[in-house]
C-alpha atoms as a PDB file:
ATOM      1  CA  UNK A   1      71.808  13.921 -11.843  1.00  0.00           C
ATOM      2  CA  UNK A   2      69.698  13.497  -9.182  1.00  0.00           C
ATOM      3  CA  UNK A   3      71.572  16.578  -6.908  1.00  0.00           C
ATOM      4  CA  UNK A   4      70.400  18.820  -9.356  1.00  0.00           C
ATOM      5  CA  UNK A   5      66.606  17.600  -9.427  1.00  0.00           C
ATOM      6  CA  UNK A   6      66.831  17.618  -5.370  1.00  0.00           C
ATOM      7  CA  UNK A   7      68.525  21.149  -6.099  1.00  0.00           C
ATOM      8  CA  UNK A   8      65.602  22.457  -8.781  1.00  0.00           C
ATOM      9  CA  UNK A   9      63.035  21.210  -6.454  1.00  0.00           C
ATOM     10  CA  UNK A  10      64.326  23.208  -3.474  1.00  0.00           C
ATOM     11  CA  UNK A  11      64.445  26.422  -5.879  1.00  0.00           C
ATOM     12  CA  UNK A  12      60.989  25.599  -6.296  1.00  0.00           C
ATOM     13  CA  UNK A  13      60.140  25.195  -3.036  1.00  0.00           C
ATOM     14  CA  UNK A  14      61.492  28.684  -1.704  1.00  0.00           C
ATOM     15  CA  UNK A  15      59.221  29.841  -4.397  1.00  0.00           C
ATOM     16  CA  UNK A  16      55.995  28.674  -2.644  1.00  0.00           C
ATOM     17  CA  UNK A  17      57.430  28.922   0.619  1.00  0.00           C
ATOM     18  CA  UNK A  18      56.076  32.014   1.783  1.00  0.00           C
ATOM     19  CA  UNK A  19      52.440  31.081   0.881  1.00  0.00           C
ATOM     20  CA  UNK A  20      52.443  27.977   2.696  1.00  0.00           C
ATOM     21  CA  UNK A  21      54.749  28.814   5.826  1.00  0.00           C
ATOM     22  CA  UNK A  22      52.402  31.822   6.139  1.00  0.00           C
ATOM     23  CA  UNK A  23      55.393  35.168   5.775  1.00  0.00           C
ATOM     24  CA  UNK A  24      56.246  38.150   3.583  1.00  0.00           C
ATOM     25  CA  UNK A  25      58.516  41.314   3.250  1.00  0.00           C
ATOM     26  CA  UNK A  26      61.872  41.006   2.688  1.00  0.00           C
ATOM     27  CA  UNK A  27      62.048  37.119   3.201  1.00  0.00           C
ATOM     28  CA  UNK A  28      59.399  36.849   0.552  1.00  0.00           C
ATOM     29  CA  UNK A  29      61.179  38.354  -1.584  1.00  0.00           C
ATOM     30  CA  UNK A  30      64.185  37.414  -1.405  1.00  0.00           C
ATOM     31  CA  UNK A  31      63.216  33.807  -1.965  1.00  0.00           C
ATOM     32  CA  UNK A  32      60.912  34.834  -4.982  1.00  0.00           C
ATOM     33  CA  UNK A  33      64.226  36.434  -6.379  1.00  0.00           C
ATOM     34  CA  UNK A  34      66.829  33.409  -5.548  1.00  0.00           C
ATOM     35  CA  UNK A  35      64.440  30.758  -5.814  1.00  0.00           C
ATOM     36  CA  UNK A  36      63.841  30.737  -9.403  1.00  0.00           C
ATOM     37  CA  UNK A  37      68.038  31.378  -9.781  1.00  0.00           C
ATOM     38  CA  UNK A  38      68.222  28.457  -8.041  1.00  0.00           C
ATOM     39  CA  UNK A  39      65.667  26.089 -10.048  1.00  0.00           C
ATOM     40  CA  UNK A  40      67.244  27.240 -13.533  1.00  0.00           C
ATOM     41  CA  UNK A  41      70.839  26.595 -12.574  1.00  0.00           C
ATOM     42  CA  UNK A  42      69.989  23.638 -11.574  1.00  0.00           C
ATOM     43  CA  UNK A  43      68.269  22.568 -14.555  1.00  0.00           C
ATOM     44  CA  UNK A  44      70.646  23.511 -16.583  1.00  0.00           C
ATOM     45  CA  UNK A  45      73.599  21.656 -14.348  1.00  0.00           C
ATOM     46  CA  UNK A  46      71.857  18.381 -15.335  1.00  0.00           C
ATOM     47  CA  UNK A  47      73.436  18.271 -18.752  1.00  0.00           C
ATOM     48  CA  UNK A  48      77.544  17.272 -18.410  1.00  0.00           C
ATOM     49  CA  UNK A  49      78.760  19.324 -20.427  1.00  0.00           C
ATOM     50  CA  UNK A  50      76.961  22.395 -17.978  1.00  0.00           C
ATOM     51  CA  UNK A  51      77.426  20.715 -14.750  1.00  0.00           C
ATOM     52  CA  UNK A  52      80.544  23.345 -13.490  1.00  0.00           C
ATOM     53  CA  UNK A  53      77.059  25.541 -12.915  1.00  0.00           C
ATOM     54  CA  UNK A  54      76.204  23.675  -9.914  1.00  0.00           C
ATOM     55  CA  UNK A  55      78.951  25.608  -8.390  1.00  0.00           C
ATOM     56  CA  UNK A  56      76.632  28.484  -8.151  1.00  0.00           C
ATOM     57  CA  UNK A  57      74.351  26.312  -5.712  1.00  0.00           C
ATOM     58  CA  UNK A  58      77.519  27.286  -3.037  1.00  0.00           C
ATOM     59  CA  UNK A  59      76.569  30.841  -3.809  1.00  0.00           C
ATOM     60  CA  UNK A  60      73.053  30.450  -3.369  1.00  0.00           C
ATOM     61  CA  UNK A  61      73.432  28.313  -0.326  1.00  0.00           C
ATOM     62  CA  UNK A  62      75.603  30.942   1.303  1.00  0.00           C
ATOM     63  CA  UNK A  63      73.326  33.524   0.790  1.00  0.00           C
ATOM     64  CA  UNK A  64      70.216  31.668   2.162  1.00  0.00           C
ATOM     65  CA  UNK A  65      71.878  31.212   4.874  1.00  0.00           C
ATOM     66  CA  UNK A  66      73.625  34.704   6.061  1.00  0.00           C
ATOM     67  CA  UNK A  67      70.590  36.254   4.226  1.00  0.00           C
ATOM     68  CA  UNK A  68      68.071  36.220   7.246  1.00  0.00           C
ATOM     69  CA  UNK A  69      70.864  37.934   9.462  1.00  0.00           C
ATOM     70  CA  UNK A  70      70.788  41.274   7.293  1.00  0.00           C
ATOM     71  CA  UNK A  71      67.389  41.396   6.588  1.00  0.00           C
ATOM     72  CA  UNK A  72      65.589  40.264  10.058  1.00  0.00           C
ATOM     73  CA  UNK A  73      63.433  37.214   8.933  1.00  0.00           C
ATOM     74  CA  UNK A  74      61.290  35.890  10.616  1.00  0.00           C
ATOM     75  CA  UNK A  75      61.177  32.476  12.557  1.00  0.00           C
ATOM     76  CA  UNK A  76      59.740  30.430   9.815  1.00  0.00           C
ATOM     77  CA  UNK A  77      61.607  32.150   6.888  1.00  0.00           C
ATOM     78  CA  UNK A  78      64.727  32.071   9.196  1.00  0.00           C
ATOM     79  CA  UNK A  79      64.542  27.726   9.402  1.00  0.00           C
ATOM     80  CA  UNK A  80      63.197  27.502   6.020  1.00  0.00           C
ATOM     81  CA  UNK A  81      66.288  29.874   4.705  1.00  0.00           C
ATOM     82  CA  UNK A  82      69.364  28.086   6.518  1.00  0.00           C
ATOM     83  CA  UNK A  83      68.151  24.654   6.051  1.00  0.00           C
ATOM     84  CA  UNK A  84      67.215  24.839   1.732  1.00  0.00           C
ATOM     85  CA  UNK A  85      70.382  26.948   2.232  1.00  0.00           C
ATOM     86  CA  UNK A  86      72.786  24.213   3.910  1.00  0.00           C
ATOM     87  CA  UNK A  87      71.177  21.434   1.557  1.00  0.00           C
ATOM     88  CA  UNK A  88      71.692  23.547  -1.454  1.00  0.00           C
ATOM     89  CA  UNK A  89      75.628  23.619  -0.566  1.00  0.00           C
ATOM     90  CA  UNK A  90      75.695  19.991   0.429  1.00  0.00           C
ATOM     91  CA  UNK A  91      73.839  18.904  -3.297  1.00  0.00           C
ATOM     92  CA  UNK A  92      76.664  21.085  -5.030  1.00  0.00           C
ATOM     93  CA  UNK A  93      79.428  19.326  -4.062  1.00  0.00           C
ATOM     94  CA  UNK A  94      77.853  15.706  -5.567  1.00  0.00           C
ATOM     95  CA  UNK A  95      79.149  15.816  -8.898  1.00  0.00           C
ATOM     96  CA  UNK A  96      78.143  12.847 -10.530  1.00  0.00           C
ATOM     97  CA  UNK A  97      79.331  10.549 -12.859  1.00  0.00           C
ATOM     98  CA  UNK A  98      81.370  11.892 -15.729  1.00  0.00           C
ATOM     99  CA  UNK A  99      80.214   9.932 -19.098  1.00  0.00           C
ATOM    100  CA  UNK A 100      82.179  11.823 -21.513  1.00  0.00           C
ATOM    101  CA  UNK A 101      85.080  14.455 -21.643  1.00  0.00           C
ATOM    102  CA  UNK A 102      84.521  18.025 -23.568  1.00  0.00           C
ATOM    103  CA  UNK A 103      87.387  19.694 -24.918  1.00  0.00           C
ATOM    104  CA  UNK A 104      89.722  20.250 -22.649  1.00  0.00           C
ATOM    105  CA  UNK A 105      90.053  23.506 -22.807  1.00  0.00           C
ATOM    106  CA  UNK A 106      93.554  25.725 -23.498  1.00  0.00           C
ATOM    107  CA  UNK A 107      95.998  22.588 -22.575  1.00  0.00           C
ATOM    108  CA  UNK A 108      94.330  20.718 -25.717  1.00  0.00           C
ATOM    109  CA  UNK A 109      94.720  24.537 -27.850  1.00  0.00           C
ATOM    110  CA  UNK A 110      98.724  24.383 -26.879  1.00  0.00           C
END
């Protein structure tokens, strides 16, 4: 559980980023669009039965971190970007403990 708090926090953190590291434009907004992504999927992963969602954090983590080469950040967005993005890949691969098993999907149907 605790990947995806460390993984809704981050979300949360690009959000604010740009006001405290002090940048806008296209870094702005790309981490007012990806940071809230980012927090939801996160909080959603917490549950068991929705933890396959913390998959997306690869997605989002890739993207932070090849984002600043198409769009020309700047310095500060360019750190803030690859490192939230490289954490964010790192936190989806800690699963967690499995408690209980869900279906099973089509091998139980057949």
């Amino acid at each position: 559980m605790w990947p995806r708090i460390v993984s809704a926090l981050l979300g949360i953190w690009l959000m604010v980023a740009p006001s405290v590291l002090h940048y806008d434009g296209r870094a702005s907004i790309n981490d007012h669009i990806v940071g809230p992504l980012i927090a939801a999927t996160a909080i959603i992963a917490i549950w068991e039965i929705t933890r396959p969602l913390r998959w997306l954090g690869i997605v989002f983590g890739t993207w932070l971190v090849f984002a600043p080469a198409f769009f020309r950040f700047p310095s500060e967005a360019l750190v803030n970007n690859v490192v939230v993005g490289a954490v964010l890949v790192i936190l989806a691969f800690l699963g967690g403990r499995v408690n209980e098993k869900f279906g099973g999907g089509w091998r139980e149907v057949v």
